[in-house]
N, C-alpha and C. Protein backbone atom coordinates (compact mmCIF):
# COMPACT_ATOMS: atom_id res chain seq x y z
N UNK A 1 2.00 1.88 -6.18
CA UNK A 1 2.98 1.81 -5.14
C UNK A 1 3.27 0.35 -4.87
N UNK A 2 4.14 -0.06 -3.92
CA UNK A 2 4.75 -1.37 -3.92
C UNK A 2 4.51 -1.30 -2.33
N UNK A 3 4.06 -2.71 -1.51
CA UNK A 3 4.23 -2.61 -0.32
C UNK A 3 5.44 -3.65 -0.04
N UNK A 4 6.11 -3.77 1.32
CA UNK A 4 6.47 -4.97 1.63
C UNK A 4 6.78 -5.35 3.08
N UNK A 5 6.84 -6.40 2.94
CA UNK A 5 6.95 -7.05 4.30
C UNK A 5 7.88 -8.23 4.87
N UNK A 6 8.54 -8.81 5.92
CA UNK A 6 9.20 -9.58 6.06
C UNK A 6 9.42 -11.25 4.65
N UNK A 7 8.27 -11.01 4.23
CA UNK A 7 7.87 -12.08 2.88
C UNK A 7 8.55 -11.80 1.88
N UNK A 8 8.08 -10.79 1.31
CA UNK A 8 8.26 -10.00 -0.44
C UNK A 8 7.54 -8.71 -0.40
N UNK A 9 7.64 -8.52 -1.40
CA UNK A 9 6.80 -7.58 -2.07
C UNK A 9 5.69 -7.67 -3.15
N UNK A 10 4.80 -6.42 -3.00
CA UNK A 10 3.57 -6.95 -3.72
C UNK A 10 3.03 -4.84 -4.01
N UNK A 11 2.74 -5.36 -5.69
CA UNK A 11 2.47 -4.10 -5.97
C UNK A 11 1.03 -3.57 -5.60
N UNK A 12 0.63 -2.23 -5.51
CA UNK A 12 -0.34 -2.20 -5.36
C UNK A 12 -0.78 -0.97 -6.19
N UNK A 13 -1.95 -1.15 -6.80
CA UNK A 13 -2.79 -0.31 -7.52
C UNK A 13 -3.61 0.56 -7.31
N UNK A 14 -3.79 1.83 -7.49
CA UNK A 14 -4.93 2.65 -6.71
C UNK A 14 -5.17 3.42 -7.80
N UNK A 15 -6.41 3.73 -8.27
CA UNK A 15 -7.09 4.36 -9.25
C UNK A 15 -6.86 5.73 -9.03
N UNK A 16 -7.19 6.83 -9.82
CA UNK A 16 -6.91 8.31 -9.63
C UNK A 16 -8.20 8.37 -8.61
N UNK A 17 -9.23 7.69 -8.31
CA UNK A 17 -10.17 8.22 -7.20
C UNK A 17 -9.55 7.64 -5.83
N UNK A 18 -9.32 6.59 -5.84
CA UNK A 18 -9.01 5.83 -4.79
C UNK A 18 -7.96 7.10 -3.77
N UNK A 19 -6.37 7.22 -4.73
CA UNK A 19 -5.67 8.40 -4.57
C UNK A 19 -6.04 9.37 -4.37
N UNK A 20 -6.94 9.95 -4.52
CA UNK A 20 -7.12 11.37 -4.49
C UNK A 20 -8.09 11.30 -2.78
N UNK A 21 -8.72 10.36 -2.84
CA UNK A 21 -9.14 10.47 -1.46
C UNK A 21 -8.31 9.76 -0.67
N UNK A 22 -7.33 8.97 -0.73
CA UNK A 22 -6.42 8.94 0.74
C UNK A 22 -5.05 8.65 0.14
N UNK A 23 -4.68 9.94 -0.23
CA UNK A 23 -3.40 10.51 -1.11
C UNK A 23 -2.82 10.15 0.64
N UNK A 24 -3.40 11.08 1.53
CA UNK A 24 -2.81 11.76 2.53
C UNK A 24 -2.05 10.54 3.52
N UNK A 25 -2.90 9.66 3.64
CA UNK A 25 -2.70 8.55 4.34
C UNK A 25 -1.35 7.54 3.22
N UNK A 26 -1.60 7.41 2.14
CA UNK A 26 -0.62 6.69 1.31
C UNK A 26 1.09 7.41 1.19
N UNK A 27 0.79 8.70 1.41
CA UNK A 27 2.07 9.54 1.14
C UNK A 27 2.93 9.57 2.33
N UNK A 28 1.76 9.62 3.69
CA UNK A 28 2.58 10.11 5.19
C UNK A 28 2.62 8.78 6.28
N UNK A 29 2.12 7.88 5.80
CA UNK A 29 1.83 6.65 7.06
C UNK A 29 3.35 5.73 6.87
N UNK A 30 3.56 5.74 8.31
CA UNK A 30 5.08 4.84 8.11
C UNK A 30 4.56 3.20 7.86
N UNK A 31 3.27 3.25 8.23
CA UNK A 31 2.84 1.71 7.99
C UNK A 31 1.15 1.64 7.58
N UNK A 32 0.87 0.88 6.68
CA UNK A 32 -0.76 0.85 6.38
C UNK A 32 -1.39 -0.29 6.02
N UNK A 33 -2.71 -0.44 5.95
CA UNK A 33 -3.39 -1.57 5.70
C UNK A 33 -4.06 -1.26 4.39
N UNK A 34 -3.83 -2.08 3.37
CA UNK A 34 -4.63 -1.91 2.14
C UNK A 34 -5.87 -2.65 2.01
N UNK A 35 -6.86 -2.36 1.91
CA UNK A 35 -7.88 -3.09 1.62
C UNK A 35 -8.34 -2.95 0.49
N UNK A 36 -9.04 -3.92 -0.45
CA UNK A 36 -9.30 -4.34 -2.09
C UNK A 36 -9.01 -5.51 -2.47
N UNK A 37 -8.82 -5.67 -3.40
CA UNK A 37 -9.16 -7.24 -4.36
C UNK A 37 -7.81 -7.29 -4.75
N UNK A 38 -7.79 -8.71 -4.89
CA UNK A 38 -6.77 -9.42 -4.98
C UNK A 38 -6.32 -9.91 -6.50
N UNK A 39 -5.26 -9.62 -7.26
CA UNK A 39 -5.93 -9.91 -8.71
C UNK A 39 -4.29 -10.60 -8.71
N UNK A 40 -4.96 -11.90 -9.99
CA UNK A 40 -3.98 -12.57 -10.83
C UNK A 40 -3.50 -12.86 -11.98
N UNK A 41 -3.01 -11.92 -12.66
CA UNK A 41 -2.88 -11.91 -13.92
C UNK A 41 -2.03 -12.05 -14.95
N UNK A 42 -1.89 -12.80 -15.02
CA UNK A 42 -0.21 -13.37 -16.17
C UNK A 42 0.77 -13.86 -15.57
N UNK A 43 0.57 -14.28 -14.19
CA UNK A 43 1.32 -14.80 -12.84
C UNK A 43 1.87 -13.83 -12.20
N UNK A 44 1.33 -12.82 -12.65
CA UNK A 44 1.84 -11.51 -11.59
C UNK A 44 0.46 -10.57 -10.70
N UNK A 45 0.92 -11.25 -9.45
CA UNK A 45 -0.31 -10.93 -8.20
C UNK A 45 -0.01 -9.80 -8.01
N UNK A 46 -1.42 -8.69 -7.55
CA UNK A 46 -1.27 -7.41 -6.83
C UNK A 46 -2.74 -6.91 -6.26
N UNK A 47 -2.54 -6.32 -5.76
CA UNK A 47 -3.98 -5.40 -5.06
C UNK A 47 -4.80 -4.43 -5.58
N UNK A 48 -5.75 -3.99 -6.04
CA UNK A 48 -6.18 -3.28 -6.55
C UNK A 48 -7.26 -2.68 -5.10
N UNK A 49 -6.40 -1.48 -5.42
CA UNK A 49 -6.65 -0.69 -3.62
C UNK A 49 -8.41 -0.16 -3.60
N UNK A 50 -8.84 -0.21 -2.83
CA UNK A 50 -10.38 0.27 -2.51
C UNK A 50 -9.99 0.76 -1.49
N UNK A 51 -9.18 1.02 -0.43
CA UNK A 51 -9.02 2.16 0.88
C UNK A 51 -7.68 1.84 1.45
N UNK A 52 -7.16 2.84 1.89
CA UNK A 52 -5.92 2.71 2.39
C UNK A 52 -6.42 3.19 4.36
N UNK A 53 -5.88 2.65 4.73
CA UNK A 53 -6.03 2.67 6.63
C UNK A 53 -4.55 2.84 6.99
N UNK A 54 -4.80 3.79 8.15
CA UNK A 54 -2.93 4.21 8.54
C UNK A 54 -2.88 2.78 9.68
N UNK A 55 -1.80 2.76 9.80
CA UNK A 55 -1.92 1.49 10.76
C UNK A 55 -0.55 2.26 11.96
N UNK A 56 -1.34 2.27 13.08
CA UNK A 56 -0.54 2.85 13.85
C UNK A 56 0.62 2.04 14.94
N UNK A 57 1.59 2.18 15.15
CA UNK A 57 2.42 1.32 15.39
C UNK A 57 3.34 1.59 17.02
N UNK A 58 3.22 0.54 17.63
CA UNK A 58 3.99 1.19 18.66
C UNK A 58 5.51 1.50 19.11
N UNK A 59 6.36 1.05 18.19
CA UNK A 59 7.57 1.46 17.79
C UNK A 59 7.85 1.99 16.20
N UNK A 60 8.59 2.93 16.47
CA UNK A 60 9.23 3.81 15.77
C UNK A 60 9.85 3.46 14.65
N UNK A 61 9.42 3.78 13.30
CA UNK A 61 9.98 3.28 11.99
C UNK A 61 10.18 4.27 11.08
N UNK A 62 10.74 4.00 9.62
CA UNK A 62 11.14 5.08 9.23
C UNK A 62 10.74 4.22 7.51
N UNK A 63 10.06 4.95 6.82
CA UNK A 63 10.35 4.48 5.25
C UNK A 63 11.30 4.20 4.66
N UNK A 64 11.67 3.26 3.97
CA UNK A 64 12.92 3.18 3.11
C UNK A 64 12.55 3.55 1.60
N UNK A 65 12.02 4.71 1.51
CA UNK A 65 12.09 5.04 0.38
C UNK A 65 13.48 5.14 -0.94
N UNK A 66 13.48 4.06 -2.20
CA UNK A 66 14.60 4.19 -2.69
C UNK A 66 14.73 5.34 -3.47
N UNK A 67 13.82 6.29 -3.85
CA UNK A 67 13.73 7.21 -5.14
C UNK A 67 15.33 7.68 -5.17
């Protein structure tokens, strides 16, 4: 998945275990905190996810999902 923020964007990686235990939180949270390692590789930075955290927000947002 890709996150982003007022900055850029930055991809992020989650293993089939990682996913499968917080599918729920990655699929439904309008906003989240990724926690994991930071990797640099061929000059292209990303996250390699170890837990996803919903991050709860006090105004109202909506995904911009492009699919």
């Amino acid at each position: 998945m890709s996150l982003e923020d007022e900055t850029g964007q930055v991809n992020v990686v989650c293993t089939a275990d990682v996913w499968n235990r917080f599918r729920r939180v990655g699929r439904t949270a309008s906003a989240m905190v990724v926690a994991g390692r930071l990797e640099n590789r061929d000059g292209t930075v990303g996250i390699k996810a170890g837990h996803l955290h919903p991050l709860y927000l006090k105004v109202p947002t909506r995904s911009r999902d492009f699919h």
